[in-house]
C-alpha atoms as a PDB file:
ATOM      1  CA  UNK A   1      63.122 129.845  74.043  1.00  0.00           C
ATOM      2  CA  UNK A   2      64.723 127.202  72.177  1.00  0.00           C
ATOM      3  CA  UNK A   3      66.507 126.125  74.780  1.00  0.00           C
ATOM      4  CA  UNK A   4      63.566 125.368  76.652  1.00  0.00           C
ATOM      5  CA  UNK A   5      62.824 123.146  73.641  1.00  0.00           C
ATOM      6  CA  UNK A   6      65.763 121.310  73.970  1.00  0.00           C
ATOM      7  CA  UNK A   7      65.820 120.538  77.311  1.00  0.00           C
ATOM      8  CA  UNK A   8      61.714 119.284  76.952  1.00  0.00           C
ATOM      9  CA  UNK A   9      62.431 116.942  74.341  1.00  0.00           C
ATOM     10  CA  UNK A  10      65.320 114.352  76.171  1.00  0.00           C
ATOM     11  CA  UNK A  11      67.842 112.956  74.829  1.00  0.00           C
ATOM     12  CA  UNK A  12      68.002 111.908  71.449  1.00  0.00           C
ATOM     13  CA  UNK A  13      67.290 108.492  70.070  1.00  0.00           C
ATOM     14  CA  UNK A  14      70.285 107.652  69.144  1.00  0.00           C
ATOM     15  CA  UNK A  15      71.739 108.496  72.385  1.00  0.00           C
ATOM     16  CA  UNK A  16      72.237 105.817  75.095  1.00  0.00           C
ATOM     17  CA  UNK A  17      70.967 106.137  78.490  1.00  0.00           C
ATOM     18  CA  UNK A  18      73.843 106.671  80.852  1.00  0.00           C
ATOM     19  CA  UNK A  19      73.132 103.609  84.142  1.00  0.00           C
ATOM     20  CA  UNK A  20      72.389 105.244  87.615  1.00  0.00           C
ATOM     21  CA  UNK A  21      74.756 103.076  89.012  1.00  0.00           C
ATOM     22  CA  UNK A  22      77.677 103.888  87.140  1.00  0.00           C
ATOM     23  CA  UNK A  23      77.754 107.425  88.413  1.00  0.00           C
ATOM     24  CA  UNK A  24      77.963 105.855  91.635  1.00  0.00           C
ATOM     25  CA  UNK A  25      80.819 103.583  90.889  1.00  0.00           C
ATOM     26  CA  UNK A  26      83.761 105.967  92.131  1.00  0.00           C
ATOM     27  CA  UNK A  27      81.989 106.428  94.970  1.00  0.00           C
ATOM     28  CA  UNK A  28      81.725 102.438  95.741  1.00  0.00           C
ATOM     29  CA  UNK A  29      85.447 102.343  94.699  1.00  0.00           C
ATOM     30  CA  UNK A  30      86.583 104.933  96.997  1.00  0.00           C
ATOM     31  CA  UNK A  31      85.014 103.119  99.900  1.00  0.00           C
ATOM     32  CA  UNK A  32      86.718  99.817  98.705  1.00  0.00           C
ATOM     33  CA  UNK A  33      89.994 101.749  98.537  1.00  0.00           C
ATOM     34  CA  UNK A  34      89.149 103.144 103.004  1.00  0.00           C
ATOM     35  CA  UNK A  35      88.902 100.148 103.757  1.00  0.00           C
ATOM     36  CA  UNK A  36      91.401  97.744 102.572  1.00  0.00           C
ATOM     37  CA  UNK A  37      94.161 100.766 103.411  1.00  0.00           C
ATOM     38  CA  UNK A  38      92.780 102.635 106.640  1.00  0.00           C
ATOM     39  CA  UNK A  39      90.000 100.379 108.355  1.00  0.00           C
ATOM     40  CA  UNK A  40      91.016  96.592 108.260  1.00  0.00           C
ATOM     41  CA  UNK A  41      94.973  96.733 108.943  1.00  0.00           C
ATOM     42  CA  UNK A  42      93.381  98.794 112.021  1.00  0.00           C
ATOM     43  CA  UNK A  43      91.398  96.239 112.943  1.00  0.00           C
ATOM     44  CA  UNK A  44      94.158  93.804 112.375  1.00  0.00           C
ATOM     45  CA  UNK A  45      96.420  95.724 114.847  1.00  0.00           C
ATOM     46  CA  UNK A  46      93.908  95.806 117.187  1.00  0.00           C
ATOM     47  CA  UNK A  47      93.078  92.204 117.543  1.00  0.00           C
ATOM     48  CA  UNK A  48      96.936  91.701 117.555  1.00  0.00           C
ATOM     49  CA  UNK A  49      97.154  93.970 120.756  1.00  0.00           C
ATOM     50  CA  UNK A  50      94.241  92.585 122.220  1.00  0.00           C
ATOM     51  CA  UNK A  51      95.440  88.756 122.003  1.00  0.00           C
ATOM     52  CA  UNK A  52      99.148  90.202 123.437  1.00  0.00           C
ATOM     53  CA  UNK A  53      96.949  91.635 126.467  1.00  0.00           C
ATOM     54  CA  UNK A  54      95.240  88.395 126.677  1.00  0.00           C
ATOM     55  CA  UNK A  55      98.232  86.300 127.362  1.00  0.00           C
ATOM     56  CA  UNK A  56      99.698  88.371 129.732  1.00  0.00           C
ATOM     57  CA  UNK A  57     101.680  86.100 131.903  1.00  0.00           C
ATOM     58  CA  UNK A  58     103.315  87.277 135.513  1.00  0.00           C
ATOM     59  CA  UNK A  59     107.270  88.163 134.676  1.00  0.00           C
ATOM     60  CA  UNK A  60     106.398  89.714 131.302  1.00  0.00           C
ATOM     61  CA  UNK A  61     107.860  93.246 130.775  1.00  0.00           C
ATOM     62  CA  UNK A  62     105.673  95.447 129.356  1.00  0.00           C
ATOM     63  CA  UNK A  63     105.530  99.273 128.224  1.00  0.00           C
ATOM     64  CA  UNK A  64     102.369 101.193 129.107  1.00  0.00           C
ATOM     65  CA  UNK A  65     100.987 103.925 127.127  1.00  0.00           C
ATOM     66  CA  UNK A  66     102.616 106.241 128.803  1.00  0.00           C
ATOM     67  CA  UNK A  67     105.636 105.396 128.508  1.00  0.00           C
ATOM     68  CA  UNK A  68     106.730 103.375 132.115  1.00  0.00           C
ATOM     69  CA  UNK A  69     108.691 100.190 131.576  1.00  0.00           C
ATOM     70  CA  UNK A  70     107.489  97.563 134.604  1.00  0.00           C
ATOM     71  CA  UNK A  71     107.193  93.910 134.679  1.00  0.00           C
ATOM     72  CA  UNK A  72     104.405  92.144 135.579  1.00  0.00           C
ATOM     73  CA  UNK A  73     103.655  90.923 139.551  1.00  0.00           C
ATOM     74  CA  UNK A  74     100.091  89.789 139.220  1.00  0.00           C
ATOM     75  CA  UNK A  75      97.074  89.614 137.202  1.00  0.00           C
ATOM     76  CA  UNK A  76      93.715  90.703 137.649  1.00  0.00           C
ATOM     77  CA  UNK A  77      90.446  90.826 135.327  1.00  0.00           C
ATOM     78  CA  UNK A  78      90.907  94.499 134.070  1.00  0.00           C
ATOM     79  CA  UNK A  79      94.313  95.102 135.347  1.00  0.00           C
ATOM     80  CA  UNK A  80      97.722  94.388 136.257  1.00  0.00           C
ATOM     81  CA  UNK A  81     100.488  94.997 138.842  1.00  0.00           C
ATOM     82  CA  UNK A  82     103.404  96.240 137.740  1.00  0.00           C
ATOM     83  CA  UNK A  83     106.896  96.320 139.311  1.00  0.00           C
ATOM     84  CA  UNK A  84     108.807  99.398 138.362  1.00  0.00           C
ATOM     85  CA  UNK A  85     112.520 100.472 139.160  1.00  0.00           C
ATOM     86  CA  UNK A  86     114.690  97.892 140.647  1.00  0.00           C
ATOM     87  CA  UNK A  87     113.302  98.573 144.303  1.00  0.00           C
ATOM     88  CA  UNK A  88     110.908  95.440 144.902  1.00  0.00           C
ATOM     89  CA  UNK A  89     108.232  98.224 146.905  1.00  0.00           C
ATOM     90  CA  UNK A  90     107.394 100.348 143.895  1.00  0.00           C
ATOM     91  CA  UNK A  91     104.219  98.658 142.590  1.00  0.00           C
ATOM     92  CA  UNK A  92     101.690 100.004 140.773  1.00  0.00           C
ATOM     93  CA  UNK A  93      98.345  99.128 139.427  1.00  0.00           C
ATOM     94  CA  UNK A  94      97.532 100.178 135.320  1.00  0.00           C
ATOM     95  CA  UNK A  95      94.637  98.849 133.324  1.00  0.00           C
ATOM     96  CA  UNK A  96      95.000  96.339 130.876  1.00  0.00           C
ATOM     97  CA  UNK A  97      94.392  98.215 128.064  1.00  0.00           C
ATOM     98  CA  UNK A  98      97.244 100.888 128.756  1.00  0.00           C
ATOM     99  CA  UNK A  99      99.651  98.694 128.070  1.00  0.00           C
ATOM    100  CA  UNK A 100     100.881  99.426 124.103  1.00  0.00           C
ATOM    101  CA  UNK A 101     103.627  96.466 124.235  1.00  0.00           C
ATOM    102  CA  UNK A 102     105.884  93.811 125.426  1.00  0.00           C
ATOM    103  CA  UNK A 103     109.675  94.499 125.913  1.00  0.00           C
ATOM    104  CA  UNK A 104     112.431  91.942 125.327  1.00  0.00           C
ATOM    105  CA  UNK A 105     113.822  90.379 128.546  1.00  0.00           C
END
């Protein structure tokens, strides 16, 4: 019963009042903490690999996703023709955004 009591009658007087938004401040700091470690250097990576696929140049050698080595024969809006192997017949055709990199000449 007297619990009851205490629980009806607040806090004391001479208590402060605790700010709503403090309890949400590790929350807030969390997020801050996501995103300047996981979210922007991913978004920094990508626009690096985008801006790589974007000057694409014929001659480059490049590395596709999966893991073929080829140079680049022509250009095209969404993709490229690569030569692979030393043979000058083996051509393929990958999209552009399969390739993951350039490779030194």
């Amino acid at each position: 019963m007297f619990e009851k009591l205490a629980y009806a009658a607040g806090p004391a007087a001479g208590q402060p009042q605790v700010n709503p938004l403090l309890s949400f401040a590790p929350f807030f700091l969390l997020l801050g903490v996501f995103y300047f470690l996981l979210i922007r250097p991913q978004q920094k990576k990508q626009k690096e690999m985008q801006t790589m696929i974007d000057a694409l140049k014929k001659g480059d050698r490049v590395v596709t996703a999966g893991g073929i080595l080829g140079t680049v024969t022509s250009l095209q809006d969404d993709y490229v023709v690569l030569k692979i192997g030393d043979n000058e017949q083996t051509k393929i055709e990958i999209l552009k955004s399969s390739i993951s990199g350039l490779r030194n000449k």
